[in-house]
N, C-alpha and C. Protein backbone atom coordinates (compact mmCIF):
# COMPACT_ATOMS: atom_id res chain seq x y z
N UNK A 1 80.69 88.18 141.12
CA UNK A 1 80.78 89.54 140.70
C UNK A 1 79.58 89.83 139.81
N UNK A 2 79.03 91.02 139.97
CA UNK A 2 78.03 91.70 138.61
C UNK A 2 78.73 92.74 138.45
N UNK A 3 77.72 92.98 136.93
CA UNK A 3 78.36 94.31 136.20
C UNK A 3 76.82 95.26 136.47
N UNK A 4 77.44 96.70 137.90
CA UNK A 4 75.78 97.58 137.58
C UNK A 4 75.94 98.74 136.54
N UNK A 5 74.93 99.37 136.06
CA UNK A 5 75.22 100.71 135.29
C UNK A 5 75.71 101.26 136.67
N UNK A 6 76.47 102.54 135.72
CA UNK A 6 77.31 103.79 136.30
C UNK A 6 76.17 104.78 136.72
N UNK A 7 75.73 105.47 137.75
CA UNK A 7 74.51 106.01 138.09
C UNK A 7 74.92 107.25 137.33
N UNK A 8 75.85 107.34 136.80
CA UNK A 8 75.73 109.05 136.04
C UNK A 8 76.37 108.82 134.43
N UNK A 9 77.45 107.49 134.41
CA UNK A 9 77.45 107.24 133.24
C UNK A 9 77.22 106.34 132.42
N UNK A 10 76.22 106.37 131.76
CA UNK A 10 76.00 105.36 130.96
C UNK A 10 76.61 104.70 129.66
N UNK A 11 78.34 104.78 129.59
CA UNK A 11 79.00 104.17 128.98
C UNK A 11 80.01 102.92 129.91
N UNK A 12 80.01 103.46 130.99
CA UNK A 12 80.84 103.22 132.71
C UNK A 12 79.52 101.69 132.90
N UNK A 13 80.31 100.64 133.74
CA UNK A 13 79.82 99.30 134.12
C UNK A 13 80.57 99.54 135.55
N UNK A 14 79.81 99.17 136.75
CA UNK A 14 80.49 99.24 137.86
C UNK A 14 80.30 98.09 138.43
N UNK A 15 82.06 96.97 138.50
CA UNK A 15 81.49 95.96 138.90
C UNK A 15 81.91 96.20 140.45
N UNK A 16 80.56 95.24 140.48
CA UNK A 16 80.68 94.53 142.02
C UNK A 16 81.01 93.38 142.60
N UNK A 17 81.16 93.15 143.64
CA UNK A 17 81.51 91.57 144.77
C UNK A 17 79.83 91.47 144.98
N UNK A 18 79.89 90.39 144.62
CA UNK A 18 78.79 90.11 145.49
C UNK A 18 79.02 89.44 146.91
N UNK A 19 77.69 88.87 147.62
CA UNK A 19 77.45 88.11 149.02
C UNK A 19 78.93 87.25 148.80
N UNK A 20 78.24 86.01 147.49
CA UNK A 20 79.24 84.64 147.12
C UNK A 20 80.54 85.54 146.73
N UNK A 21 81.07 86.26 146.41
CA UNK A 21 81.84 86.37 145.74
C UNK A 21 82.93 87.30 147.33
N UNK A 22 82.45 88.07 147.96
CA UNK A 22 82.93 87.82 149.31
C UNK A 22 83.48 87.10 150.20
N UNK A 23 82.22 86.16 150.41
CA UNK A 23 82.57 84.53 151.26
C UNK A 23 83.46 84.34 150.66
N UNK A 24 83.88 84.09 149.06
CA UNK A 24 85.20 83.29 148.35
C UNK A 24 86.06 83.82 148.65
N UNK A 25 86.40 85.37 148.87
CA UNK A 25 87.48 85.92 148.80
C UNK A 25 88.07 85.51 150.39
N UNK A 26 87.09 86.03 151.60
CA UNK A 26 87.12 85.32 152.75
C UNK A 26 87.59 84.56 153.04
N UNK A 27 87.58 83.36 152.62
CA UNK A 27 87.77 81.79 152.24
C UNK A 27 89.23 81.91 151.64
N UNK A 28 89.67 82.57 150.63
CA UNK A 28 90.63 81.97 149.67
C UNK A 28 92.12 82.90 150.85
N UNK A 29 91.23 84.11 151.11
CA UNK A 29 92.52 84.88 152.38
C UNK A 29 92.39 84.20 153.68
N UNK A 30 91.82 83.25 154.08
CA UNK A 30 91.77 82.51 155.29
C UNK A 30 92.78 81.49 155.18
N UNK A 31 92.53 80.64 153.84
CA UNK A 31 93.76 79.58 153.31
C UNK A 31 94.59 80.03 153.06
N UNK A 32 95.13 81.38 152.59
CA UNK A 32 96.02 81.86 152.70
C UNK A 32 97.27 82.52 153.43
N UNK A 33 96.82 82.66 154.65
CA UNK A 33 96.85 82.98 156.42
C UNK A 33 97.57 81.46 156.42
N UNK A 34 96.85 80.35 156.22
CA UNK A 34 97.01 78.96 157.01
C UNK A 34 98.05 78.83 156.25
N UNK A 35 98.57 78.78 154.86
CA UNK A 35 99.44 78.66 153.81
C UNK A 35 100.81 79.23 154.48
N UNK A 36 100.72 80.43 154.58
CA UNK A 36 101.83 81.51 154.99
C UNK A 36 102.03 80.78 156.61
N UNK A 37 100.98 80.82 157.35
CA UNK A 37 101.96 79.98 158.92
C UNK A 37 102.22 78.67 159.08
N UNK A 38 102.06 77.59 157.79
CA UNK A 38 102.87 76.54 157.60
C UNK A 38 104.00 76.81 156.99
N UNK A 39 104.17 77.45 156.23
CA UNK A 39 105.43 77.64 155.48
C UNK A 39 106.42 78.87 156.24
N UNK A 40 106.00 79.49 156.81
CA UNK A 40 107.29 80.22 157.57
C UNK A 40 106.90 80.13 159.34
N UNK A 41 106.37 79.53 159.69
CA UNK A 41 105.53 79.11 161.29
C UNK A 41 106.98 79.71 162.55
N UNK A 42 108.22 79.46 160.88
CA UNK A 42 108.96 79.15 162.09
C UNK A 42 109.59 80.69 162.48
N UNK A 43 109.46 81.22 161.30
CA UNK A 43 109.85 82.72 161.51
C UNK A 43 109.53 83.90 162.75
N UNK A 44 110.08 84.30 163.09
CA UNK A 44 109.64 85.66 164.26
C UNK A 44 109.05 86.56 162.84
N UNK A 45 108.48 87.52 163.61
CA UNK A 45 108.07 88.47 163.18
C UNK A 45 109.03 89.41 161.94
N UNK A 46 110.36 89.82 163.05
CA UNK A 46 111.29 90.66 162.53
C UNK A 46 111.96 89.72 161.11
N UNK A 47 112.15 88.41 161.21
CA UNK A 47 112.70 87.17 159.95
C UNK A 47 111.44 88.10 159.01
N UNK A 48 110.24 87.49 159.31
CA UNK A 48 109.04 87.57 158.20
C UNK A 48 109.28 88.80 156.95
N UNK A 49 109.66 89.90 158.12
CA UNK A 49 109.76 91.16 157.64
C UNK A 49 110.50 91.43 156.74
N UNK A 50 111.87 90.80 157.70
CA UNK A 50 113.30 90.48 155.89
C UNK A 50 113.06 89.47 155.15
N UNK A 51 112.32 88.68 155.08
CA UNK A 51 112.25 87.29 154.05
C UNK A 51 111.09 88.22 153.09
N UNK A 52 110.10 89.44 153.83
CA UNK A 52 109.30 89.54 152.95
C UNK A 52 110.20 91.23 151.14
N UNK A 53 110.96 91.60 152.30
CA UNK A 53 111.66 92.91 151.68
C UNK A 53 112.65 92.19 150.66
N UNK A 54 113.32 90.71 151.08
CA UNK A 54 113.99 90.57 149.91
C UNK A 54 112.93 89.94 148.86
N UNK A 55 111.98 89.35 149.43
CA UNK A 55 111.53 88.92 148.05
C UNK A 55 110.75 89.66 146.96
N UNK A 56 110.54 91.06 148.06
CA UNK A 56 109.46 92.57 147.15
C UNK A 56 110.94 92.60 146.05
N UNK A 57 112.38 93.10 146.51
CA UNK A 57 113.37 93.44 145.72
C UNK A 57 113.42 92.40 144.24
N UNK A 58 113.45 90.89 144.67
CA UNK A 58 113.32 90.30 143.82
C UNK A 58 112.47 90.16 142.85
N UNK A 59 111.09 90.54 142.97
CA UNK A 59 109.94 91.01 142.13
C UNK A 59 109.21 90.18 142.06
């Protein structure tokens, strides 16, 4: 990540992603994909959907 000036305010820092900081995120939601279809692989779609609504309720 960098911090650029605000093109109109100069109290304002606008951060950014950089290139690296992309690739990581890339990377960390790719393992995360692989994470989620080992751990519920076994689920249909419609399961995923209720395993995911009770656990939003639960917080």
């Amino acid at each position: 990540m960098r911090r650029d000036p605000h093109p109109e305010d100069r109290r304002t820092r606008l951060v950014v992603l950089t290139e690296r900081g992309r690739d990581t995120l890339a990377s960390a939601q790719r393992l995360a994909r692989e994470v989620d279809d080992a751990l519920l692989g076994e689920l249909d779609d419609a399961e995923r959907r209720t395993l995911e609504g009770l656990l939003a309720r639960l917080g």
